[in-house]
Structures are given as structure tokens and as C-alpha cells.
N, C-alpha and C. Protein backbone atom coordinates (compact mmCIF):
# COMPACT_ATOMS: atom_id res chain seq x y z
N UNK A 1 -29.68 -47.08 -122.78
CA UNK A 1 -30.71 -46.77 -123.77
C UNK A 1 -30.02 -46.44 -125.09
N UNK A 2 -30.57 -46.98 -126.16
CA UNK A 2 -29.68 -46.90 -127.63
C UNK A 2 -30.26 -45.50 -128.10
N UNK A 3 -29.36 -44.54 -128.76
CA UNK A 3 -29.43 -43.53 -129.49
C UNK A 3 -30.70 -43.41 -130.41
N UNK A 4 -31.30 -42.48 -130.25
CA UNK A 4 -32.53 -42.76 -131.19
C UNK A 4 -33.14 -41.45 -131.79
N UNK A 5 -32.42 -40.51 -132.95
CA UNK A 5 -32.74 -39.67 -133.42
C UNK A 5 -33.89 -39.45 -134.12
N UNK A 6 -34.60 -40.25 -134.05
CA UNK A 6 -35.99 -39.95 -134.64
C UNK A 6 -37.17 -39.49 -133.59
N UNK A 7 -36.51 -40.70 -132.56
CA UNK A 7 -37.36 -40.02 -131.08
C UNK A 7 -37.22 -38.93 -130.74
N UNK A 8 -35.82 -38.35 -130.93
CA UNK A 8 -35.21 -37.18 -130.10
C UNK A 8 -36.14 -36.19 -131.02
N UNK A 9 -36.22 -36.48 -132.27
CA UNK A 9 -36.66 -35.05 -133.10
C UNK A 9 -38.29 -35.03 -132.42
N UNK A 10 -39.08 -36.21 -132.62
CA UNK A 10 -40.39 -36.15 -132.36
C UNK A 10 -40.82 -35.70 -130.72
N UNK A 11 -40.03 -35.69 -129.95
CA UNK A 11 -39.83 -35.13 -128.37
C UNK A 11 -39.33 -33.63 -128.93
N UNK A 12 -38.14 -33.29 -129.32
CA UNK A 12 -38.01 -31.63 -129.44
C UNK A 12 -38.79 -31.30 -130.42
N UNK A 13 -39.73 -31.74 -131.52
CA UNK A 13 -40.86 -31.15 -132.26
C UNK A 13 -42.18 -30.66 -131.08
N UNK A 14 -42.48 -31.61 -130.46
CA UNK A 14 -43.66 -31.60 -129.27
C UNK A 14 -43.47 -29.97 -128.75
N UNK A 15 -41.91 -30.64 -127.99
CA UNK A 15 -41.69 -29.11 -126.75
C UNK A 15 -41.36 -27.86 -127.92
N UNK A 16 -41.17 -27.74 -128.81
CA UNK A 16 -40.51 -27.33 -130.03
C UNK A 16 -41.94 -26.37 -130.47
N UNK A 17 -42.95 -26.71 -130.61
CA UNK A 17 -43.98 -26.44 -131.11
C UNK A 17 -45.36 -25.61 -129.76
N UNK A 18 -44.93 -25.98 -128.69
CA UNK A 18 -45.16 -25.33 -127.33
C UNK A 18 -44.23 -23.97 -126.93
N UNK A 19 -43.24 -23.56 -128.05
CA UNK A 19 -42.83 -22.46 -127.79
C UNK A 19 -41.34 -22.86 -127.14
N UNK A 20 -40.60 -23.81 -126.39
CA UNK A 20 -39.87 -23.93 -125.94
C UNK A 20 -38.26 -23.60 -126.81
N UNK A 21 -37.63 -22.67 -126.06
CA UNK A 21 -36.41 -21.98 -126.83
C UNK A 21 -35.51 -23.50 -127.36
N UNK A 22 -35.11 -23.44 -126.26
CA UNK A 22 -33.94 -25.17 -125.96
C UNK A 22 -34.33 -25.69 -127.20
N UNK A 23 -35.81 -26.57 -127.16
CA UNK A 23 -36.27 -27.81 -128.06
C UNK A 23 -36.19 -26.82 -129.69
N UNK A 24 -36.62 -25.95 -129.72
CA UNK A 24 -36.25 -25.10 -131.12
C UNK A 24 -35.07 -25.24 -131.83
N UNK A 25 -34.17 -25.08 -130.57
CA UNK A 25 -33.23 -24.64 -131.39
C UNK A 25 -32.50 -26.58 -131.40
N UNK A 26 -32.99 -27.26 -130.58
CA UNK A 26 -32.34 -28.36 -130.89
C UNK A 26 -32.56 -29.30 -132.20
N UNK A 27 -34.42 -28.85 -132.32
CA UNK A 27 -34.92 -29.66 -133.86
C UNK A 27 -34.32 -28.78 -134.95
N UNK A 28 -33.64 -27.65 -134.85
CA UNK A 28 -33.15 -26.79 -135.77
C UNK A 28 -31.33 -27.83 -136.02
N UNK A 29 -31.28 -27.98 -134.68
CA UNK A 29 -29.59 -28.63 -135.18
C UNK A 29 -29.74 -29.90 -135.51
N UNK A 30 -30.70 -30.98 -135.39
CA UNK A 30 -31.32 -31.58 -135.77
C UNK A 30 -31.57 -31.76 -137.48
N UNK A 31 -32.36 -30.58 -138.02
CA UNK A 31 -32.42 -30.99 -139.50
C UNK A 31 -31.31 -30.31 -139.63
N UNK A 32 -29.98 -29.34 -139.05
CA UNK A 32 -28.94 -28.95 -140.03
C UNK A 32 -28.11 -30.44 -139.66
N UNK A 33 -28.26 -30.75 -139.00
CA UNK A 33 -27.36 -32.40 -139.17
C UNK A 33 -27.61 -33.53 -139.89
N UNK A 34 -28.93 -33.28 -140.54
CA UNK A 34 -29.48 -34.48 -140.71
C UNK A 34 -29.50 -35.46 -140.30
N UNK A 35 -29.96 -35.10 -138.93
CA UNK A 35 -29.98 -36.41 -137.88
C UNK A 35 -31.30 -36.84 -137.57
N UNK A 36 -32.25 -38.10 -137.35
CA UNK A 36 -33.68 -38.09 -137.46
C UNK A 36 -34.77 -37.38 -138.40
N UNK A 37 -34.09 -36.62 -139.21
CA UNK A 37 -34.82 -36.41 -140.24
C UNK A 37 -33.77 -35.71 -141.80
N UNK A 38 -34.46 -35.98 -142.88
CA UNK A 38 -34.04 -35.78 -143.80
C UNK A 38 -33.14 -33.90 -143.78
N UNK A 39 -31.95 -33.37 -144.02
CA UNK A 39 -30.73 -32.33 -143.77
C UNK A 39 -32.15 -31.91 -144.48
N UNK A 40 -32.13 -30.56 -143.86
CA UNK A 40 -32.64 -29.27 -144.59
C UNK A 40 -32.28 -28.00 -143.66
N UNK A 41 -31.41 -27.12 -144.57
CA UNK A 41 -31.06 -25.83 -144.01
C UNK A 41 -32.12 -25.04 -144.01
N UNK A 42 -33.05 -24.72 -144.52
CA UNK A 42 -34.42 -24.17 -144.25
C UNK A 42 -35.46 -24.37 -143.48
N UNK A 43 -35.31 -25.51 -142.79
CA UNK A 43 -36.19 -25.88 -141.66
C UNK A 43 -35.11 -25.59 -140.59
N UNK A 44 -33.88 -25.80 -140.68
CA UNK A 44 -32.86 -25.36 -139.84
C UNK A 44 -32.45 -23.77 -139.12
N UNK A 45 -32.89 -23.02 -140.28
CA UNK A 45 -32.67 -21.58 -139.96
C UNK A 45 -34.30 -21.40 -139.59
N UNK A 46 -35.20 -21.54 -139.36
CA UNK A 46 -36.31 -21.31 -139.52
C UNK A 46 -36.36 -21.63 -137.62
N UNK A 47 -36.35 -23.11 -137.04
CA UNK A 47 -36.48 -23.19 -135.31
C UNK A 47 -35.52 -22.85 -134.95
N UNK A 48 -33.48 -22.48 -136.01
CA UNK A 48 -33.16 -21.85 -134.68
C UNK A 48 -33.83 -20.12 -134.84
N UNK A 49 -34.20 -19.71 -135.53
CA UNK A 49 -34.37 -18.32 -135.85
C UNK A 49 -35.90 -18.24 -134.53
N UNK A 50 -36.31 -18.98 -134.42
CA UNK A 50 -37.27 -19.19 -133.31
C UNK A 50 -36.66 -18.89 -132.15
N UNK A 51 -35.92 -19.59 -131.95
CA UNK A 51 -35.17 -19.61 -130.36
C UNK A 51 -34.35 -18.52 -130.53
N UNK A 52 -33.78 -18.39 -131.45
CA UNK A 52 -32.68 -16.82 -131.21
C UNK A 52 -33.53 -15.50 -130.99
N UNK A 53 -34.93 -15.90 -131.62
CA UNK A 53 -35.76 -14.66 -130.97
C UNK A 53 -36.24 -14.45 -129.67
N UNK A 54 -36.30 -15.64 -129.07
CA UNK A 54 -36.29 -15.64 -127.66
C UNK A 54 -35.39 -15.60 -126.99
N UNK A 55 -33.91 -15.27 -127.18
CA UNK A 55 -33.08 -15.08 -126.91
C UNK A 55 -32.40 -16.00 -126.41
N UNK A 56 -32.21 -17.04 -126.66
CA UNK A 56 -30.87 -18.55 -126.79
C UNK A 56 -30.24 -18.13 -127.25
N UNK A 57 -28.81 -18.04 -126.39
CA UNK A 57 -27.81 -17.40 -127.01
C UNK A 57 -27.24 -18.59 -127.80
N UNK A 58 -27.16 -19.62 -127.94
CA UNK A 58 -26.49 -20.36 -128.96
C UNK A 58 -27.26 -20.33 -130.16
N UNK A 59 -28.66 -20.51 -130.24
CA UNK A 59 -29.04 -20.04 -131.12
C UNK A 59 -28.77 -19.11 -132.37
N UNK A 60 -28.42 -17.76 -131.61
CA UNK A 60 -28.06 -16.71 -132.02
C UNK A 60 -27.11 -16.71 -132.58
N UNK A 61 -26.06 -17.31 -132.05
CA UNK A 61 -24.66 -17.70 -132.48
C UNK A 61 -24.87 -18.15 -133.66
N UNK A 62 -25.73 -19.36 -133.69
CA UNK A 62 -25.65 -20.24 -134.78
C UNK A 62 -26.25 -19.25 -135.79
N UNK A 63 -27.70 -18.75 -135.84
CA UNK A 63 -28.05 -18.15 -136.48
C UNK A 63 -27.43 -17.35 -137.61
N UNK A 64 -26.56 -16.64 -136.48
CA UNK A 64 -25.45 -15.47 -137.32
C UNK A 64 -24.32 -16.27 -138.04
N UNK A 65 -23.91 -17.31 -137.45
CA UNK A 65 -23.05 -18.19 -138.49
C UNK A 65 -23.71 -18.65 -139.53
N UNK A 66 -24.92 -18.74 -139.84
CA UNK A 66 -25.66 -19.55 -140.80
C UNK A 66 -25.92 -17.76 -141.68
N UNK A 67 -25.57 -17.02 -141.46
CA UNK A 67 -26.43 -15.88 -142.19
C UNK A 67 -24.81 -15.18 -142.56
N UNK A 68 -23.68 -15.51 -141.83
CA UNK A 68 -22.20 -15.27 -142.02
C UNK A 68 -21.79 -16.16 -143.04
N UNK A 69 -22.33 -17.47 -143.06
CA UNK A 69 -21.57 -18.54 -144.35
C UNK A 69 -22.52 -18.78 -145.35
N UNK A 70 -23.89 -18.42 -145.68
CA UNK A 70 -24.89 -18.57 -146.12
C UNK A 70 -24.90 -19.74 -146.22
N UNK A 71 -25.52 -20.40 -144.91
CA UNK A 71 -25.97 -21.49 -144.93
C UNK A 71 -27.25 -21.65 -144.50
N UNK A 72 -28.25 -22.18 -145.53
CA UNK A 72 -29.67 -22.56 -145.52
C UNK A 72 -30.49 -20.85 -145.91
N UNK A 73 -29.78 -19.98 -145.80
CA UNK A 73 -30.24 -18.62 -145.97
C UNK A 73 -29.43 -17.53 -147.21
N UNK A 74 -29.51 -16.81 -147.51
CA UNK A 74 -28.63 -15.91 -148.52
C UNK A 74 -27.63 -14.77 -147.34
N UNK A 75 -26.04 -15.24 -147.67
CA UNK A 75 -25.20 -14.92 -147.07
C UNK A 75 -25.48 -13.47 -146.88
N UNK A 76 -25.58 -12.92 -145.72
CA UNK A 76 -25.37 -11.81 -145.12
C UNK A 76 -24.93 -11.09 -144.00
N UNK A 77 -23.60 -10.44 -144.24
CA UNK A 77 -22.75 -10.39 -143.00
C UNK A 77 -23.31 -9.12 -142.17
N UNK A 78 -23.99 -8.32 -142.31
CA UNK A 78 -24.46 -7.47 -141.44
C UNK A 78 -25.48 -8.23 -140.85
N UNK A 79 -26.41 -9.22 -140.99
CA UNK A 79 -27.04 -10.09 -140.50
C UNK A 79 -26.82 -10.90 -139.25
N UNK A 80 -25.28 -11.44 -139.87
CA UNK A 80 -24.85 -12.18 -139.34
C UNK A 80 -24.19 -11.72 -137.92
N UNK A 81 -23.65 -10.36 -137.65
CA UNK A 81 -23.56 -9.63 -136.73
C UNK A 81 -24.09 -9.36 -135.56
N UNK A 82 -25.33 -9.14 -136.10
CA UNK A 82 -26.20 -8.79 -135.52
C UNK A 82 -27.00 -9.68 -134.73
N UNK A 83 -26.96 -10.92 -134.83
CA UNK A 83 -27.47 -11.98 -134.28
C UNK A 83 -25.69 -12.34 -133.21
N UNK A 84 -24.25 -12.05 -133.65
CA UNK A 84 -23.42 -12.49 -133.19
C UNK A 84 -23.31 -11.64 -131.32
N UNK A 85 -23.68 -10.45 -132.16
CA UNK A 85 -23.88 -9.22 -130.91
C UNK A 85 -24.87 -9.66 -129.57
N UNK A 86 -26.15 -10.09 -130.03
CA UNK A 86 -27.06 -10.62 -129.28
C UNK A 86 -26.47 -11.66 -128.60
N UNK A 87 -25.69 -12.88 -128.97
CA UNK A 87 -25.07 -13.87 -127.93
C UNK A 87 -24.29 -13.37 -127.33
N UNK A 88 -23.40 -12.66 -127.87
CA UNK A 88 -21.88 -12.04 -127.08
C UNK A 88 -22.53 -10.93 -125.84
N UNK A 89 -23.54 -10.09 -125.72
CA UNK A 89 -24.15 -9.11 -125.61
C UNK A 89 -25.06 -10.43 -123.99
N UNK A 90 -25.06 -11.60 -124.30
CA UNK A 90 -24.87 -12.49 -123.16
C UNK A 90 -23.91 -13.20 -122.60
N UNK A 91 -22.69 -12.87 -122.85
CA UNK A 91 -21.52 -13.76 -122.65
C UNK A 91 -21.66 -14.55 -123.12
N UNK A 92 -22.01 -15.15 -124.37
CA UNK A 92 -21.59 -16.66 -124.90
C UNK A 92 -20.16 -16.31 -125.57
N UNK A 93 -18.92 -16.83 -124.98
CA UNK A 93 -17.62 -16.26 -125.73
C UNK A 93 -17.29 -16.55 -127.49
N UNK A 94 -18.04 -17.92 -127.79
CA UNK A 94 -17.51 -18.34 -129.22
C UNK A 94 -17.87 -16.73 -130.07
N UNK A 95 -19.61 -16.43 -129.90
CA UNK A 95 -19.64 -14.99 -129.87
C UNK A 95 -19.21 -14.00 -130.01
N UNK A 96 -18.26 -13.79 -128.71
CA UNK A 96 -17.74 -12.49 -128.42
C UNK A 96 -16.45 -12.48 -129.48
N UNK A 97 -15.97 -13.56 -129.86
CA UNK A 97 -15.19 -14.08 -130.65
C UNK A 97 -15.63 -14.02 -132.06
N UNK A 98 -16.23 -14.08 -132.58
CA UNK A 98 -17.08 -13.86 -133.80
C UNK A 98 -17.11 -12.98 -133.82
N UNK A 99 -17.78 -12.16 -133.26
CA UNK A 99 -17.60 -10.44 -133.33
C UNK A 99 -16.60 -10.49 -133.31
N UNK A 100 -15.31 -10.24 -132.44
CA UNK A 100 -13.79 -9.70 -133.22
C UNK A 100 -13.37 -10.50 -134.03
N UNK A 101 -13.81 -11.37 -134.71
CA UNK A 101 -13.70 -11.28 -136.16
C UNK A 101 -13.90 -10.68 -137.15
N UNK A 102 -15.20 -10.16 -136.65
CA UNK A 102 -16.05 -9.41 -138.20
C UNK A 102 -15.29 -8.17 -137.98
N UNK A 103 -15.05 -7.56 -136.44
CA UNK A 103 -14.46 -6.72 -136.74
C UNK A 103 -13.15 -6.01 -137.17
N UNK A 104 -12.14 -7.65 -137.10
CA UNK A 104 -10.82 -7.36 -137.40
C UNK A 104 -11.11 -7.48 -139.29
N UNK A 105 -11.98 -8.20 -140.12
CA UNK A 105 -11.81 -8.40 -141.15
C UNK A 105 -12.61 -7.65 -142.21
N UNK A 106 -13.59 -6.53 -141.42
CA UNK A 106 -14.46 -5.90 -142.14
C UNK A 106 -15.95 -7.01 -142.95
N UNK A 107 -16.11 -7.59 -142.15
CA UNK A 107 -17.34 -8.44 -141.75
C UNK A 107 -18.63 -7.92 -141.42
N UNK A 108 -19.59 -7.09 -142.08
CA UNK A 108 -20.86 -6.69 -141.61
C UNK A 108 -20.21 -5.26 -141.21
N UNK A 109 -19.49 -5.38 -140.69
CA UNK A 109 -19.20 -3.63 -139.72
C UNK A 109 -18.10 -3.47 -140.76
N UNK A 110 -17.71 -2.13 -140.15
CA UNK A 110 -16.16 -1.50 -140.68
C UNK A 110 -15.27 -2.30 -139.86
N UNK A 111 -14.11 -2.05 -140.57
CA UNK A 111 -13.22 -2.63 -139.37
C UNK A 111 -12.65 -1.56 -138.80
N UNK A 112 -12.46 -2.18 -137.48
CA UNK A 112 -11.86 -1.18 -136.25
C UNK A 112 -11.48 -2.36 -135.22
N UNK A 113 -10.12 -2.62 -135.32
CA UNK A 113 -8.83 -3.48 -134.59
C UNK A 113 -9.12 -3.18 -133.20
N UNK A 114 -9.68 -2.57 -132.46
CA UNK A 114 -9.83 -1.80 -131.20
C UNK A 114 -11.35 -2.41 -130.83
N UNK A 115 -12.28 -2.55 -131.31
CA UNK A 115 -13.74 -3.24 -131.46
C UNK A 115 -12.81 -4.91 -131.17
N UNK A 116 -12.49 -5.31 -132.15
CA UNK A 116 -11.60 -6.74 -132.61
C UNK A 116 -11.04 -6.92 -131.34
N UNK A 117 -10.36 -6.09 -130.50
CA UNK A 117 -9.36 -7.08 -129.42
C UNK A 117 -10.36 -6.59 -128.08
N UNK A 118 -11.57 -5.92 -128.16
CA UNK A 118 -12.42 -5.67 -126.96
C UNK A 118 -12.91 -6.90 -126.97
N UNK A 119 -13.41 -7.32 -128.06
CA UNK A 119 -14.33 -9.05 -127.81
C UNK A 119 -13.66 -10.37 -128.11
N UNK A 120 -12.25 -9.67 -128.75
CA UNK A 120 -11.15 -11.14 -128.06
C UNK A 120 -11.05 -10.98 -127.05
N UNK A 121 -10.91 -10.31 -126.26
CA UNK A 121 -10.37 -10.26 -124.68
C UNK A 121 -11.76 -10.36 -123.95
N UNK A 122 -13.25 -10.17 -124.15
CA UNK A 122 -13.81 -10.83 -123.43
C UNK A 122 -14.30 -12.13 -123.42
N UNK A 123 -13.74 -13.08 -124.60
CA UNK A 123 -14.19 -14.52 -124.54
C UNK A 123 -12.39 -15.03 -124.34
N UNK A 124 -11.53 -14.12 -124.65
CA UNK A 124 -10.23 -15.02 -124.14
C UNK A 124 -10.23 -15.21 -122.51
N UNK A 125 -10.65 -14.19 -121.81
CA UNK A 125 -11.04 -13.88 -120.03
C UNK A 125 -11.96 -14.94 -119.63
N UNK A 126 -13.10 -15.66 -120.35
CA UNK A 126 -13.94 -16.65 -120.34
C UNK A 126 -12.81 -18.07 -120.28
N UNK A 127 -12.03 -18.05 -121.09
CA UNK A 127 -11.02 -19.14 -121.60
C UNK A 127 -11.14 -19.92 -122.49
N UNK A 128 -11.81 -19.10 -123.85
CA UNK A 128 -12.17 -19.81 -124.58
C UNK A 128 -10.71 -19.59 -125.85
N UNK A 129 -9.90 -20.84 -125.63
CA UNK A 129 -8.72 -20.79 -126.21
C UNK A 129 -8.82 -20.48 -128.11
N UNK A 130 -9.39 -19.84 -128.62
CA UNK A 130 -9.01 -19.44 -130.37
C UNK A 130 -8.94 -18.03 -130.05
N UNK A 131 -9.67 -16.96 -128.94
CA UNK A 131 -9.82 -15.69 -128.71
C UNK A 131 -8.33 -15.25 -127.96
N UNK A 132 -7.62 -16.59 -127.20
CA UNK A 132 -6.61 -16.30 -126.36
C UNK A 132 -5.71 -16.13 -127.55
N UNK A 133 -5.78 -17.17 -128.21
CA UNK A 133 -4.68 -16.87 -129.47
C UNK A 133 -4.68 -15.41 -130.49
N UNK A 134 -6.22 -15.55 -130.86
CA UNK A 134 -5.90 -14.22 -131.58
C UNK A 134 -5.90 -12.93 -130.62
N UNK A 135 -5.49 -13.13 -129.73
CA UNK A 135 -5.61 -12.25 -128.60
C UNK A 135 -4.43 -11.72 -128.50
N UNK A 136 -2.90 -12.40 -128.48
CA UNK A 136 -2.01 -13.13 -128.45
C UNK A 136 -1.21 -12.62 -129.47
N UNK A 137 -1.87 -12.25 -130.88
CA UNK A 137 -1.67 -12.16 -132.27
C UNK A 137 -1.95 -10.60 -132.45
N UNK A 138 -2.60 -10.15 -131.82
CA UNK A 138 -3.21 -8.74 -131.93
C UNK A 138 -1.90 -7.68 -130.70
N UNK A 139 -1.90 -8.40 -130.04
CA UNK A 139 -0.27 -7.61 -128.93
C UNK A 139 0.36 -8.06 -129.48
N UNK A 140 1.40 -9.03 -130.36
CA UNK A 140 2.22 -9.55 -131.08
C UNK A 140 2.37 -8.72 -132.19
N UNK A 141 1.34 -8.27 -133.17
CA UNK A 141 0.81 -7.29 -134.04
C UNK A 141 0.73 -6.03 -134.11
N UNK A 142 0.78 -5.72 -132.91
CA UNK A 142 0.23 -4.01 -132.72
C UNK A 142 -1.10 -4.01 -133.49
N UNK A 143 -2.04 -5.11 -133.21
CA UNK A 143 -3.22 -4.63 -134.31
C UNK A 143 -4.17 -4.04 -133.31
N UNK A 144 -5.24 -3.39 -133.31
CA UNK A 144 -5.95 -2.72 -131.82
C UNK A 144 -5.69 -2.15 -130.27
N UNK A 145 -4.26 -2.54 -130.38
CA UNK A 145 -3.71 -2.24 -128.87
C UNK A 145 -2.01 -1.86 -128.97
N UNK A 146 -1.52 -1.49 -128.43
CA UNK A 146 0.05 -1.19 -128.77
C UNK A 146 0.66 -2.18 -128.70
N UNK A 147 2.00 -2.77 -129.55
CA UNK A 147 2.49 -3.97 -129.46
C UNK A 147 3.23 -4.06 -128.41
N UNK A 148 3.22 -5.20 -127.98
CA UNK A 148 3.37 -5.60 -126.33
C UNK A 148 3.90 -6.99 -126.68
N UNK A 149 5.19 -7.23 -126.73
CA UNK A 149 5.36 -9.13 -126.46
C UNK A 149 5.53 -9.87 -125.59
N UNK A 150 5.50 -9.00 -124.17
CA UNK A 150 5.07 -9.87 -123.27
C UNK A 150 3.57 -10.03 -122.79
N UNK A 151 2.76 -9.22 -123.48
CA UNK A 151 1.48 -9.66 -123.53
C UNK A 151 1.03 -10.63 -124.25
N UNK A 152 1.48 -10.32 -125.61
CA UNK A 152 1.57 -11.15 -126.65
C UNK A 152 1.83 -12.82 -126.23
N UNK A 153 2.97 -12.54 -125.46
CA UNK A 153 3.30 -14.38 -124.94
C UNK A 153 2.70 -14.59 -123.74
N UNK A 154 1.98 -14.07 -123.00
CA UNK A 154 0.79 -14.43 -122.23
C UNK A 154 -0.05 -15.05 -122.62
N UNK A 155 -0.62 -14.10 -123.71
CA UNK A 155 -2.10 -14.83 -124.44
C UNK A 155 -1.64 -16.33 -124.88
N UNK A 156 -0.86 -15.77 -125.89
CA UNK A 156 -0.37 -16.81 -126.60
C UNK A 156 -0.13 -18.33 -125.40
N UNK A 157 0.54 -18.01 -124.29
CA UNK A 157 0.92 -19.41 -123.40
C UNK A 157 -0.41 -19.64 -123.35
N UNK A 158 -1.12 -18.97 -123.12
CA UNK A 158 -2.94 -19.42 -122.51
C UNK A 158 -3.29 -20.02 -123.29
N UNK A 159 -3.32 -20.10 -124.58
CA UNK A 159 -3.68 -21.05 -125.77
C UNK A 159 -2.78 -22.40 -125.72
N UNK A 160 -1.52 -22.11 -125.96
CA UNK A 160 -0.60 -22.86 -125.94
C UNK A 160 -0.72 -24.23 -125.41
N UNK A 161 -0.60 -23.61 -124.11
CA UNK A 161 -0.63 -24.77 -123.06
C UNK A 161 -1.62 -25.82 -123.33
N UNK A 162 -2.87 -25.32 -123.64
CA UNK A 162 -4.42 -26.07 -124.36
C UNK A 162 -4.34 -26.96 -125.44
N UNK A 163 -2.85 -26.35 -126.43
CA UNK A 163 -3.05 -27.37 -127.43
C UNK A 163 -3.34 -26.81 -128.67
N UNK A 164 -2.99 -24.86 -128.68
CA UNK A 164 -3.93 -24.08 -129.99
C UNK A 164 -2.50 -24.57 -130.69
N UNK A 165 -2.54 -24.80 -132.04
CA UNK A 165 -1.13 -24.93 -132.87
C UNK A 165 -0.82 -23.50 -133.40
N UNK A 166 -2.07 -22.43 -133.28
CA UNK A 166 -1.61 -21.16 -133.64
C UNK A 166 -0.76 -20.38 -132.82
N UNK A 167 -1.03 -20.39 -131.74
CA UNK A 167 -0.44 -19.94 -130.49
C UNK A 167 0.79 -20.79 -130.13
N UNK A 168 1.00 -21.98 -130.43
CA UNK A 168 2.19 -22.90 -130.74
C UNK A 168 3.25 -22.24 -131.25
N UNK A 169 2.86 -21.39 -132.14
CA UNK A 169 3.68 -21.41 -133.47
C UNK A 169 4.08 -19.71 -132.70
N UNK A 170 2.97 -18.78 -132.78
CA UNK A 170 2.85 -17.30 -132.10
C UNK A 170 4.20 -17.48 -131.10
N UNK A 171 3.84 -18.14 -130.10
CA UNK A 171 4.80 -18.06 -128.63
C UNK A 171 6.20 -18.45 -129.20
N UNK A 172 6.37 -19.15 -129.94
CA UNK A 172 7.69 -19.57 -130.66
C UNK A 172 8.33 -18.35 -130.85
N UNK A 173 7.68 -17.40 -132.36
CA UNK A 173 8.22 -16.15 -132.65
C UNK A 173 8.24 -15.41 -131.75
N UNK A 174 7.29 -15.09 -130.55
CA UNK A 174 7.45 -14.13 -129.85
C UNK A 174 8.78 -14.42 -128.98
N UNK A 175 8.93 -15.74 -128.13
CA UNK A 175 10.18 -16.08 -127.82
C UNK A 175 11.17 -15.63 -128.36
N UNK A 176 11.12 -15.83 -129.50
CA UNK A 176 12.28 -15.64 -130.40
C UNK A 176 12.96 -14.16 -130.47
N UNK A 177 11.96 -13.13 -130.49
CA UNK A 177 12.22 -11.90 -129.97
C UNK A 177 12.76 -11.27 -129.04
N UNK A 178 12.54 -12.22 -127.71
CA UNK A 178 13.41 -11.53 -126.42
C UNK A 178 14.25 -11.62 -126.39
């Protein structure tokens, strides 16, 4: 069957408009792609902001990235948090990962390095290899946890092995240390 984004939108508008989380948030990635219908970030933040209220955690994710980069909405990082919390707060790791971002960089919250390597380490434990790295970087660092380089080259191999070029580079120096 040939690809057909116009169908796909007019099928997730239907279920989309019946309340369905999924189809929301899919006609939402939908107009942020401009795929089957003309790009609009305002119709975009609008069905996933639908589904993230029903609690789709990708949604949410997205949501808070769209309210973290001001995209289709006016940039706001306490916003953006707060929607990041709600996915992570379900195990979605990209999430839990987003949050220790905001919190290693002073993103919406204060920063507190200790917040930062609690929700790298629960989406690096998932195996979601950018959290293993900065995971990796934070025991390498002494940033939130005491510096440790054989922790440090743990994380770091866990990325590594995957293919992260950050953790490439991390496990190198940390090597280099022993």
C-alpha cells in the first residue's frame, strides 16, 4: 500500500476528534511535519497539548520540548518541565533525560547536579544511550555524585559500544587516567 499522508491525517482527525490520545497526538506530529497538511506549529501544540492532557507520555515529551525551544508556542522553560516531569514521572526515558538536563543547566528549575544524575541514571538503566553518556560525564566530573572513573568508564562503555561519539571520546580520557 503506497504512503498516503493525507489519508493518514483524515483517519487521525476522525479518531483525533472522538477524543483519542494516540490519533491527537499523531495529527499534532502531523501538522509539526508538514506532512498531509500544510506545517503549522499552532495546530501542532494545540492536539499534542490534547493528548499530553490525557496523559501520552510522548506527547508530553513533545509538548515540553515545543514549550523548551519555543516552538509553535512562546518559549518557556518552567513549562517545559513540567510537561517533561509528567513523561519521565511515566518512564518515558528521552524524558527522564530532559529533566537532567534542565536540571544540570538551570532550565525551568534551579540547578541541582544531584536532581541531573537521578534522571540520567533512570533513562541510562532503561538504555537509552545520550543519558548513559552524560551519565558517564557526571562520574567523570564529579558533577552530582563523587568522581568515580571507573564508573565513569562504565557509563561511558554503555554508550560507547552503541556508537555515542561523546562517550567515544569520554572513555578515551577516562582510559587515559588509569
Amino acid at each position: 500500500m503506497p504512503q498516503d499522508h493525507e489519508q493518514a491525517v483524515y483517519w487521525f482527525r476522525k479518531a483525533a476528534e472522538q477524543g483519542c490520545a494516540r490519533a491527537q497526538y499523531n495529527l499534532g506530529a502531523m501538522y509539526g511535519n508538514g506532512q498531509g497538511v500544510a506545517k503549522d506549529e499552532a495546530e501542532a501544540v494545540r492536539w499534542c497539548h490534547k493528548a499530553a492532557e490525557q496523559g501520552h507520555a510522548v506527547a508530553q515529551l513533545n509538548l515540553g520540548l515545543m514549550y523548551g525551544f519555543g516552538d509553535g508556542v512562546p518559549k518557556d522553560e518552567a513549562e517545559a518541565v513540567r510537561w517533561y516531569r509528567k513523561a519521565a514521572e511515566q518512564g518515558d526515558a528521552r524524558a527522564q533525560h530532559r529533566l537532567g538536563v534542565a536540571y544540570a543547566n538551570d532550565e525551568g528549575v534551579l540547578q541541582d547536579d544531584a536532581q541531573a544524575v537521578y534522571w540520567y541514571r533512570k533513562a541510562a538503566e532503561q538504555g537509552y544511550v545520550t543519558a548513559q553518556a552524560f551519565l558517564g560525564a557526571a562520574y567523570d566530573l564529579g558533577k552530582g555524585v563523587t568522581q568515580d572513573y571507573a564508573q565513569a568508564a562504565a557509563w561511558y562503555r554503555k554508550a560507547a559500544e552503541q556508537g555515542d561519539t561523546l562517550a567515544q571520546w569520554g572513555l578515551g580520557l577516562v582510559e587515559g587516567q588509569a
